[in-house]
Protein backbone atom coordinates (compact mmCIF):
# COMPACT_ATOMS: atom_id res chain seq x y z
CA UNK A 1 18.67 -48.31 32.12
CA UNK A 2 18.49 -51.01 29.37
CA UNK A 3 21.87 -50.89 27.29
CA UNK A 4 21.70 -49.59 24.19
CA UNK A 5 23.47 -51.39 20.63
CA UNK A 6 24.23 -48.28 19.46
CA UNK A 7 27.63 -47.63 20.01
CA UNK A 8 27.35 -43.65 19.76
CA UNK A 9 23.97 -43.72 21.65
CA UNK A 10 25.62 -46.04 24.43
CA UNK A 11 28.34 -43.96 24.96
CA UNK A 12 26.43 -40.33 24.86
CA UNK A 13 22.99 -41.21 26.11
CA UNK A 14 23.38 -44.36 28.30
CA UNK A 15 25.87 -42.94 30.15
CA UNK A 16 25.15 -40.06 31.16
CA UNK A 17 21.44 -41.15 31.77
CA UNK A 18 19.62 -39.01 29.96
CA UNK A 19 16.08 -40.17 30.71
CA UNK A 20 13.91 -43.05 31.09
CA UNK A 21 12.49 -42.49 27.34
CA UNK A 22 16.43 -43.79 26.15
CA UNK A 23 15.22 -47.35 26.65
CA UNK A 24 12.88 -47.34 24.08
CA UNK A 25 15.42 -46.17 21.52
CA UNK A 26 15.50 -48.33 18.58
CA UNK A 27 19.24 -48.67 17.56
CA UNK A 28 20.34 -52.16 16.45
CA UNK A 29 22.75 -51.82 13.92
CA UNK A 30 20.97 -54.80 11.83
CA UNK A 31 17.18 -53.78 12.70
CA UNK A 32 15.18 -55.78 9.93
CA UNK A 33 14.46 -54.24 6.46
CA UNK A 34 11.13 -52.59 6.60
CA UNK A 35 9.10 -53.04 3.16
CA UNK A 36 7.27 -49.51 2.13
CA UNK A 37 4.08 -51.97 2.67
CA UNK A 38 4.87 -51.58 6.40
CA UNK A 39 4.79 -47.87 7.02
CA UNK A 40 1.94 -46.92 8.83
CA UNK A 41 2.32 -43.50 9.16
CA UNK A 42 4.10 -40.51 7.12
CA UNK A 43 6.26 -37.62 8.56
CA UNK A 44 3.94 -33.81 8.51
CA UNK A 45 7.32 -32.57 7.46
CA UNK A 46 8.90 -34.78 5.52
CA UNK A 47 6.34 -36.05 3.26
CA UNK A 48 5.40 -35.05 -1.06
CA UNK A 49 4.39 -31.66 -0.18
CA UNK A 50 7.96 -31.03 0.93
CA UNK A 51 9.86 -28.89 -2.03
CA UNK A 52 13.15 -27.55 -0.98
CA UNK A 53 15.02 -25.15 -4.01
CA UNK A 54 11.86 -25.91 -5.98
CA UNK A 55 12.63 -29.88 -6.04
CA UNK A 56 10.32 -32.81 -4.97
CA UNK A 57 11.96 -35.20 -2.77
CA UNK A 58 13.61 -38.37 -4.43
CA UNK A 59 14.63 -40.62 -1.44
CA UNK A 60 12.14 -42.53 1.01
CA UNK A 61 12.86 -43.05 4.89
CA UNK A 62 11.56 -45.06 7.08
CA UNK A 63 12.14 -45.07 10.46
CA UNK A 64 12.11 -47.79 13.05
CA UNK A 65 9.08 -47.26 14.20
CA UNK A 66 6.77 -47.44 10.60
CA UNK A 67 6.79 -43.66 9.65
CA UNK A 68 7.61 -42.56 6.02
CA UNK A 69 10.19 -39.50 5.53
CA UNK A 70 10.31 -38.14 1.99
CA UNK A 71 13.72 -36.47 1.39
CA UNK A 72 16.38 -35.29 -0.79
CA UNK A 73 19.02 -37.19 -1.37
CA UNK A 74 21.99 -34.84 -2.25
CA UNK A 75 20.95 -33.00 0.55
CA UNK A 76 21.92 -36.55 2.52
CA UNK A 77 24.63 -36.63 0.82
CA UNK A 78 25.92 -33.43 1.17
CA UNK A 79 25.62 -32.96 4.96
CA UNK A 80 27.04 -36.49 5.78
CA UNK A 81 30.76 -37.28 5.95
CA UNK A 82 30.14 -41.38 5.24
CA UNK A 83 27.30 -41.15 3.14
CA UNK A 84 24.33 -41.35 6.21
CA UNK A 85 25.93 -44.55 7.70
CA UNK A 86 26.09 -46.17 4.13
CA UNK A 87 22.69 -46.63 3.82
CA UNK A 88 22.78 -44.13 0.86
CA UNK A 89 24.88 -46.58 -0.71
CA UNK A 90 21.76 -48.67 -1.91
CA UNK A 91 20.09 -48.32 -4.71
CA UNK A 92 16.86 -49.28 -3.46
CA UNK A 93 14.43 -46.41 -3.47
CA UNK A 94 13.09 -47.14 0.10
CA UNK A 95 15.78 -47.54 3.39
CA UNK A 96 15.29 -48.59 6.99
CA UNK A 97 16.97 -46.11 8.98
CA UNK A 98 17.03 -48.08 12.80
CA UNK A 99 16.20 -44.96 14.84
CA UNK A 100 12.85 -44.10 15.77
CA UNK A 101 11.03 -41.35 14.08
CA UNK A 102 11.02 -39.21 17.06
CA UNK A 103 15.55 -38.98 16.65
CA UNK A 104 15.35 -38.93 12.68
CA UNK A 105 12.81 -35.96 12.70
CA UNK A 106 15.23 -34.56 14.47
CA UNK A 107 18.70 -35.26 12.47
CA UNK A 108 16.67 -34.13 9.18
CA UNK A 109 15.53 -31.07 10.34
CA UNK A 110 18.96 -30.37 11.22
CA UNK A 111 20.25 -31.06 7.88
CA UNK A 112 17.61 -28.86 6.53
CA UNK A 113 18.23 -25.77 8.93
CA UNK A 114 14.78 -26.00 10.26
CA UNK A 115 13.53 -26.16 13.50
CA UNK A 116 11.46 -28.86 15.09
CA UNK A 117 9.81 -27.14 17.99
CA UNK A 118 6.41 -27.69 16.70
CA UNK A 119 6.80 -31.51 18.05
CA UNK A 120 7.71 -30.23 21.43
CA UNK A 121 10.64 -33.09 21.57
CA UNK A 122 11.96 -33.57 25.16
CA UNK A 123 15.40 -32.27 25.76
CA UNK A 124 16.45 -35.66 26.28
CA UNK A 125 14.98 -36.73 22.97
CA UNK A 126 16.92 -33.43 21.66
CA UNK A 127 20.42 -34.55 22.90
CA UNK A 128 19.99 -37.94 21.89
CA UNK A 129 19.70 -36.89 18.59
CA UNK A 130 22.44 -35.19 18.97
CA UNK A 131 24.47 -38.19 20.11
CA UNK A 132 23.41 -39.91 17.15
CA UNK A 133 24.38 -36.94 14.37
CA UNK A 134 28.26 -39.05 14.33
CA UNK A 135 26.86 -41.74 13.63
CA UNK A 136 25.32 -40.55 10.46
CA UNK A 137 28.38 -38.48 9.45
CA UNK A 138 26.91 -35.16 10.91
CA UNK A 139 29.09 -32.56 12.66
CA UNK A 140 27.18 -31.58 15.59
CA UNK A 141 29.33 -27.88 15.51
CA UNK A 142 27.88 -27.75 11.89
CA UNK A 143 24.48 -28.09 13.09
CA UNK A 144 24.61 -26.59 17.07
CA UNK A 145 25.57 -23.11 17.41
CA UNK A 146 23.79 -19.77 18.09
CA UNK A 147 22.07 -18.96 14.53
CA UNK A 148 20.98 -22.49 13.91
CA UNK A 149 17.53 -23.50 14.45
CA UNK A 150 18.61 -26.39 16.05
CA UNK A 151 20.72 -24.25 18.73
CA UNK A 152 17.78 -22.15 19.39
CA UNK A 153 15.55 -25.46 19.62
CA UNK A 154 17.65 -27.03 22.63
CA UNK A 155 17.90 -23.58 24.01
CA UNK A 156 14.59 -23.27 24.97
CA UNK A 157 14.74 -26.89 26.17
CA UNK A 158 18.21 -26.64 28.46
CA UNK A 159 16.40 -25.10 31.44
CA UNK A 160 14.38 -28.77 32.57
CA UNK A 161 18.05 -30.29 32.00
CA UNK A 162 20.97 -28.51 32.04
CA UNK A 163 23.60 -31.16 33.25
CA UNK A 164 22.98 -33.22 30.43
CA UNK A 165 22.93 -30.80 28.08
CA UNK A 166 25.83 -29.44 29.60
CA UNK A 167 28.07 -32.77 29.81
CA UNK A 168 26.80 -33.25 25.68
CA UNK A 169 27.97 -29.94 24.80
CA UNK A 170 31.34 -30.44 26.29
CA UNK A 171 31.52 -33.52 24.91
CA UNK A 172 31.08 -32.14 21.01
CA UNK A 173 32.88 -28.79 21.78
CA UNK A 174 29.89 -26.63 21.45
CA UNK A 175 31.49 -23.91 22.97
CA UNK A 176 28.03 -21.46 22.83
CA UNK A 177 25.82 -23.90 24.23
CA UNK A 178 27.67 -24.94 27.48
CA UNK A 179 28.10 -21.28 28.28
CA UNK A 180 24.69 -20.43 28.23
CA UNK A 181 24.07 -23.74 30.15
CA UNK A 182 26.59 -23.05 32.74
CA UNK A 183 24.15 -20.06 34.40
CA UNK A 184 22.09 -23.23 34.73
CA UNK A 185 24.41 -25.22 36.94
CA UNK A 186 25.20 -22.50 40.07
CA UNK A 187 23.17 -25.04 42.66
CA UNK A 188 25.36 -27.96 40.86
CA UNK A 189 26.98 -30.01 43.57
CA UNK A 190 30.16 -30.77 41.43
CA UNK A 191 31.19 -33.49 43.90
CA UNK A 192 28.20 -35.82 43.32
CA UNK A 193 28.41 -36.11 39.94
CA UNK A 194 28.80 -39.92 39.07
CA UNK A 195 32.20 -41.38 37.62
CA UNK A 196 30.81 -42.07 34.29
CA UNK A 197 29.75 -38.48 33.76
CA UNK A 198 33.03 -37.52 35.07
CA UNK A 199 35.08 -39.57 32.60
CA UNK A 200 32.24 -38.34 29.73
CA UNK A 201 32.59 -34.73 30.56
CA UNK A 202 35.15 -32.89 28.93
CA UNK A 203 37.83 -31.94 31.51
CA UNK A 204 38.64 -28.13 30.65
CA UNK A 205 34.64 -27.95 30.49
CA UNK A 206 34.17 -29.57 34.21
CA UNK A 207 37.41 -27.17 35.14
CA UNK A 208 35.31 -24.05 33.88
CA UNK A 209 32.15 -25.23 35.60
CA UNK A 210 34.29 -25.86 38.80
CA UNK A 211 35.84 -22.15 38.57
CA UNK A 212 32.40 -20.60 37.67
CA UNK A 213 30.62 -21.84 41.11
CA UNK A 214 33.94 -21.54 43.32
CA UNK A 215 34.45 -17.35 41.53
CA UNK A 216 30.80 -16.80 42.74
CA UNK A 217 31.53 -17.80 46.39
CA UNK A 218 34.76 -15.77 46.29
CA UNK A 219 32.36 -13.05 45.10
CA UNK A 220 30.27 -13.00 47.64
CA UNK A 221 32.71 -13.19 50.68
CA UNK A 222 34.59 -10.08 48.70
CA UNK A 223 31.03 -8.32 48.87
CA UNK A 224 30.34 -9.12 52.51
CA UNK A 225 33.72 -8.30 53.32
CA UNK A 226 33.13 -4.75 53.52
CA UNK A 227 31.05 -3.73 56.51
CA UNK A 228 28.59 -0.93 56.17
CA UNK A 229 30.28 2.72 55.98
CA UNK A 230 30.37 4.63 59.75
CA UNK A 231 27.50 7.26 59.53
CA UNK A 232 28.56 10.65 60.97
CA UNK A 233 28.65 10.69 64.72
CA UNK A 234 25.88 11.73 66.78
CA UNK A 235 25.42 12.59 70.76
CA UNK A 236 23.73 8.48 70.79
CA UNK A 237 25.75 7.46 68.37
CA UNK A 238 29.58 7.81 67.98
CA UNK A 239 32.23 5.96 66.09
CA UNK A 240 33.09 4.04 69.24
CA UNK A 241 29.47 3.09 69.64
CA UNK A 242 29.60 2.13 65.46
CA UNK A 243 32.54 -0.70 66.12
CA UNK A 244 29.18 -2.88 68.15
CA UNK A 245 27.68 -3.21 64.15
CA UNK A 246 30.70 -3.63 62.39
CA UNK A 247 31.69 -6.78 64.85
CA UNK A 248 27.69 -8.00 64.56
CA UNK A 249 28.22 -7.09 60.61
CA UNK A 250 31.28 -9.72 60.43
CA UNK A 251 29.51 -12.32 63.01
CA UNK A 252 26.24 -12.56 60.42
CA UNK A 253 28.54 -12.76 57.81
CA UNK A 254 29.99 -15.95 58.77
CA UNK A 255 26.48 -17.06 59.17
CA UNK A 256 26.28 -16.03 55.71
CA UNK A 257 29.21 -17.89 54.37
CA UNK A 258 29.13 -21.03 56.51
CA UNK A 259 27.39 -22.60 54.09
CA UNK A 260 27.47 -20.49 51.11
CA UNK A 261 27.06 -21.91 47.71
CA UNK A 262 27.12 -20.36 44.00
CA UNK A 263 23.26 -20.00 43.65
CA UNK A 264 22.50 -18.21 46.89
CA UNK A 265 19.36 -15.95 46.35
CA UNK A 266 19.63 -12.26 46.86
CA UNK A 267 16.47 -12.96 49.66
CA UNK A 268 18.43 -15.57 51.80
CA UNK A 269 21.43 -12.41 51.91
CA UNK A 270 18.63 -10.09 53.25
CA UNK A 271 17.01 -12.27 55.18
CA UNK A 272 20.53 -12.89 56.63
CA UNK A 273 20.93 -9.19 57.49
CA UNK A 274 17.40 -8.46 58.43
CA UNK A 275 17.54 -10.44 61.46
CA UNK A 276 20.91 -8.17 62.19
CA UNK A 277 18.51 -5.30 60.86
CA UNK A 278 16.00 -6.15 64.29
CA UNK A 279 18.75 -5.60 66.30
CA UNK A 280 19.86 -2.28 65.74
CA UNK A 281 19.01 0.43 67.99
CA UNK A 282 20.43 3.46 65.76
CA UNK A 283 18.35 5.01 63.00
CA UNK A 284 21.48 6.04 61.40
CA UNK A 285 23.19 2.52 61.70
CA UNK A 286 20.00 1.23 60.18
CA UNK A 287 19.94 3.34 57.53
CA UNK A 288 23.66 2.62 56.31
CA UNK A 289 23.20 -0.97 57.29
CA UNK A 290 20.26 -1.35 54.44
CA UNK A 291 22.31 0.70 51.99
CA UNK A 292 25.44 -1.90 52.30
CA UNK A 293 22.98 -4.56 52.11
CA UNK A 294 21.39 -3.44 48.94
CA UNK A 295 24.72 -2.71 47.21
CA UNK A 296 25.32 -6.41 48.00
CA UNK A 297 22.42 -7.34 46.42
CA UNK A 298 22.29 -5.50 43.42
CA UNK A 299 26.27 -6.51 42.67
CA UNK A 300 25.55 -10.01 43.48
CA UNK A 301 22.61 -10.26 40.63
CA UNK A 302 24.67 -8.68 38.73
CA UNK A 303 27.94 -11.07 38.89
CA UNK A 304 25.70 -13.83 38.02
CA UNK A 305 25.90 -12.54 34.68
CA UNK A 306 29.26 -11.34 34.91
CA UNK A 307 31.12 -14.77 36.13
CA UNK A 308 29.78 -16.36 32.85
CA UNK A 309 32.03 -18.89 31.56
CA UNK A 310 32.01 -16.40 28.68
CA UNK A 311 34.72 -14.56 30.21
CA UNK A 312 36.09 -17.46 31.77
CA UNK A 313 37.15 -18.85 28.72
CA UNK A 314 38.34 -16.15 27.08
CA UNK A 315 39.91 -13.71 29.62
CA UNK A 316 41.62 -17.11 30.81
CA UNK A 317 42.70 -18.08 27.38
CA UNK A 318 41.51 -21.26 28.17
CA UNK A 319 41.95 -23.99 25.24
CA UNK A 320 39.46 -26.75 24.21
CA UNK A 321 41.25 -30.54 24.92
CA UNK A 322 40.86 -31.62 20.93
């Protein structure tokens, strides 16, 4: 991946590789001074038409990349803890902002509580922008967080890259978006992650993700514990004769478990037991045998939702490292 000038971008994009689209970023900290001769295109958002509070916008954009965005500047202003990276400072009515128009459509829709899912902007180009909002003085918590468009935006978006979303959200404390990422990282082999995603990842954030998978697996050996109830005895069937499933119950359980991981489907468990399922003679044994293994089932759908990192967090009063 080509390094990136951008301090913020470097650290939050680059390395946590977010995607092969990074290296085309645009973020020199002294990208030349565009003249508004040079634009070649102008934002569908962002342009005259765009009254917010019944004002025209006063301040003129443009992005590395030759596109025009028509803003307000108090709205700039107001949103932006060092004045949009000083480039509100000038006086000039037109200002180069180095990012491409892709990240700043982005940031100002942010600023402006929209959303911008009518571009259809990768998740990586989502979470970049989000690695740049510091940069421009903009509190990603401000912006990121269930009612904002911009939460809702990378919501839909998390599923196609959840680690990275996931290692970004921990990063800027966004408490609401990791735990609705974390579902998304059951199959995540926690010991491959590389060093520099390690050292980027929050560490009470990679402890919950740790606890999440390793509180499913202890789940599911709880479940298969508990062998199928004894049936009443019959003349073919005692409770002597009932022992022969409960040792075959605990053999295909190990099976089970031997290489048992947090996102286990519900149709590798009864495929598990089905084979078991061939083997039984007893109509009764069957029968019970299918009940235990649906009660397995169902709970084990149903802890998927329950092992959140929702109640992780809370019920473990766990605190975020500020």
């Amino acid at each position: 991946m080509a390094k990136l000038v951008s301090p913020d971008v470097e650290e939050c994009a680059s390395r946590i590789q977010l995607g092969s689209q990074v290296n085309d970023l645009v973020s020199e900290s002294h990208a030349p001074l565009l003249s508004y001769q040079q634009i070649n295109a102008m934002s569908t958002k962002f342009n005259a038409d765009f009254i917010h509070n019944g004002k025209p916008p006063d301040t003129r954009l443009g992005s590395s990349d030759l596109v025009l965005f028509l803003v307000h500047r108090h709205m700039l202003v107001d949103a932006s803890t060092n004045r949009f990276n000083t480039l509100l400072d000038s006086l000039r009515p037109f200002t180069t902002v180095p990012e491409t128009s892709d990240f700043l459509n982005i940031i100002l829709h942010a600023v402006y509580g929209l959303s911008c899912s009518q571009f259809r902007p990768t998740i990586d180009t989502l979470m970049t922008a989000v690695c740049l909002f510091p940069k421009y003085g903009l509190q990603p918590k401000r912006y990121i967080h269930p009612s904002s468009p911009l939460f809702s935006d990378i919501r839909y978006q998390m599923p196609l890259s959840p680690l990275m979303t996931y290692v970004v959200s921990s990063y800027y404390e966004l408490e609401e978006l990791a735990v609705i990422t974390s579902g998304h990282l059951l199959s995540l082999d926690v010991s491959t992650m590389s060093e520099e995603m390690v050292e980027f990842i929050s560490p009470v954030y990679l402890k919950r993700l740790f606890d999440l998978q390793q509180r499913r697996v202890d789940t599911l050996k709880r479940l298969s514990a508990v062998p199928p109830i004894p049936h009443p005895a019959t003349p073919r069937c005692d409770f002597i004769a009932q022992k022969t499933l409960t040792r075959a119950w605990s053999l295909y359980t190990v099976r089970l478990l031997w290489d048992a991981r947090a996102d286990l489907t519900v149709g590798a468990i009864e495929r598990t037991y089905r084979t078991l399922d061939d083997h039984v003679a007893c109509f009764d044994c069957k029968c019970v045998l299918r009940e235990r293994v649906k009660g397995i089932v169902i709970e084990w759908s149903e802890q998927k939702l329950c092992t959140s990192l929702v109640s992780m967090a809370y019920q473990a009063g766990a605190v975020v490292v500020r």
